[in-house]
Structure formats: structure tokens, C-alpha cells
C-alpha atoms as a PDB file:
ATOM      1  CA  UNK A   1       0.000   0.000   0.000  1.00  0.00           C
ATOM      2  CA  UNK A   2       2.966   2.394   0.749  1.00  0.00           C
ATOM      3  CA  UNK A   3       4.373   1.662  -2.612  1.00  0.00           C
ATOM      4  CA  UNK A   4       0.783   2.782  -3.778  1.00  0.00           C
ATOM      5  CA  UNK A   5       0.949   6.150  -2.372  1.00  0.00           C
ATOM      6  CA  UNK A   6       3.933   6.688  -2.793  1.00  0.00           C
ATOM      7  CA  UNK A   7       4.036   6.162  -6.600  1.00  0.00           C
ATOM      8  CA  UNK A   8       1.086   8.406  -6.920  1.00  0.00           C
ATOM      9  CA  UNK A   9       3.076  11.219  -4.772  1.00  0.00           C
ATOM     10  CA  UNK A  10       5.748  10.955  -6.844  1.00  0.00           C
ATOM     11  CA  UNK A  11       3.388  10.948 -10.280  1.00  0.00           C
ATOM     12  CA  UNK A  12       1.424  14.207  -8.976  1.00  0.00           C
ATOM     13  CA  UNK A  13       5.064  16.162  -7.912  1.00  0.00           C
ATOM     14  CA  UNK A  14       6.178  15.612 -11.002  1.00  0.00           C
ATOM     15  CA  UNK A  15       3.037  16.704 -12.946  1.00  0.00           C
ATOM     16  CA  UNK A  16       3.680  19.642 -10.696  1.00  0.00           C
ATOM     17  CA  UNK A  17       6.613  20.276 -11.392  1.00  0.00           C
ATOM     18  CA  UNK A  18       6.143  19.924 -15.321  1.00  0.00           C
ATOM     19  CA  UNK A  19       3.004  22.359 -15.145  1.00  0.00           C
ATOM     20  CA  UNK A  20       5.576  25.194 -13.523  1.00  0.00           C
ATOM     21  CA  UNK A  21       8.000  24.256 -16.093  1.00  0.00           C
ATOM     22  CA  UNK A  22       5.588  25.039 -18.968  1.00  0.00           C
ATOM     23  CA  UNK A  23       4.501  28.578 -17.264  1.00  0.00           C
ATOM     24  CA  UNK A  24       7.858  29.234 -16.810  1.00  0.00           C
ATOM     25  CA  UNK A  25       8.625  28.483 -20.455  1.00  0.00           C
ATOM     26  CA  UNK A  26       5.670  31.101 -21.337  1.00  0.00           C
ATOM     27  CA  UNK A  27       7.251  33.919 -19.101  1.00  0.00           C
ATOM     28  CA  UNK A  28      10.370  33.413 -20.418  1.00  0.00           C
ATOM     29  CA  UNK A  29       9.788  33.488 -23.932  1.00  0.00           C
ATOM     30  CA  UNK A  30       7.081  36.305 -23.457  1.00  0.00           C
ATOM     31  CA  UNK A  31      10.101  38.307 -22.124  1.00  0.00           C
ATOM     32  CA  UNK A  32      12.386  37.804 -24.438  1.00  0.00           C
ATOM     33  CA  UNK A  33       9.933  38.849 -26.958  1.00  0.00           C
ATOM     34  CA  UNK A  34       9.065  42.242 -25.297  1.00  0.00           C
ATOM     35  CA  UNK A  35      12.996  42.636 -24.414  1.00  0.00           C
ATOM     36  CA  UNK A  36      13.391  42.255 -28.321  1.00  0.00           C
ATOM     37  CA  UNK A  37      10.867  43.830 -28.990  1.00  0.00           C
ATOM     38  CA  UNK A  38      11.908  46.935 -27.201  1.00  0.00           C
ATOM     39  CA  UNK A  39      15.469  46.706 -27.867  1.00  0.00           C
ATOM     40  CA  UNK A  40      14.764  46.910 -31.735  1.00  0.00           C
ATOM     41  CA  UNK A  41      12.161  49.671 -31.717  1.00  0.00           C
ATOM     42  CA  UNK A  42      14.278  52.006 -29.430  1.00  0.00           C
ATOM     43  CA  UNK A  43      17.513  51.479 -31.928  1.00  0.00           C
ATOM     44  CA  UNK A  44      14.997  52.523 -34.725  1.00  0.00           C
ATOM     45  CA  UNK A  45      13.672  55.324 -32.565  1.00  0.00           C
ATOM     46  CA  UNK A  46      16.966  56.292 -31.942  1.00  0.00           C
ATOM     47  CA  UNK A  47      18.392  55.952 -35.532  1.00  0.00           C
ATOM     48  CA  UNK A  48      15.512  58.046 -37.054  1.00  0.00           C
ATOM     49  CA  UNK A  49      16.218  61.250 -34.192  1.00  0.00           C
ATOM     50  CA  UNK A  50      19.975  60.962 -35.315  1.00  0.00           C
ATOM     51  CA  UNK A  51      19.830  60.728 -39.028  1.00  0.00           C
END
């Protein structure tokens, strides 16, 4: 019976675990595209003010 709970413990910590993963996965790529994002439109912005 231990071996029971204990496998379905483990199962639902690492579904856990996996679900973070994935949101973390989101946030990081979502930042990376605003970061871009921004980076490229200020260099732009900047460009057209200087030239």
C-alpha cells in the first residue's frame, strides 16, 4: 500500500513540477519577446532622431 501512495506522490510532484516548467517556459519566452521587442524599436527610434 505504501508503494501505492507513494508512486502516486511521486506521479502528482512531477506533474507539478512539469506544469511550472511550462509557465515558466511562457514567461520566459514572453520576455524575451518584449525585451526584443523593445530593444529593436528604441535602436529605430533612436536611428531616425539621429539621421
Amino acid at each position: 500500500m505504501f508503494r501505492v501512495v507513494d508512486g502516486f506522490k511521486n506521479m502528482f510532484l512531477d506533474l507539478f513540477s512539469m506544469g511550472k516548467g511550462f509557465l515558466y517556459g511562457f514567461v520566459m519566452i514572453g520576455l524575451f519577446i518584449v525585451i526584443g521587442t523593445t530593444l529593436i524599436y528604441g535602436t529605430i527610434l533612436l536611428y531616425n532622431l539621429l539621421f
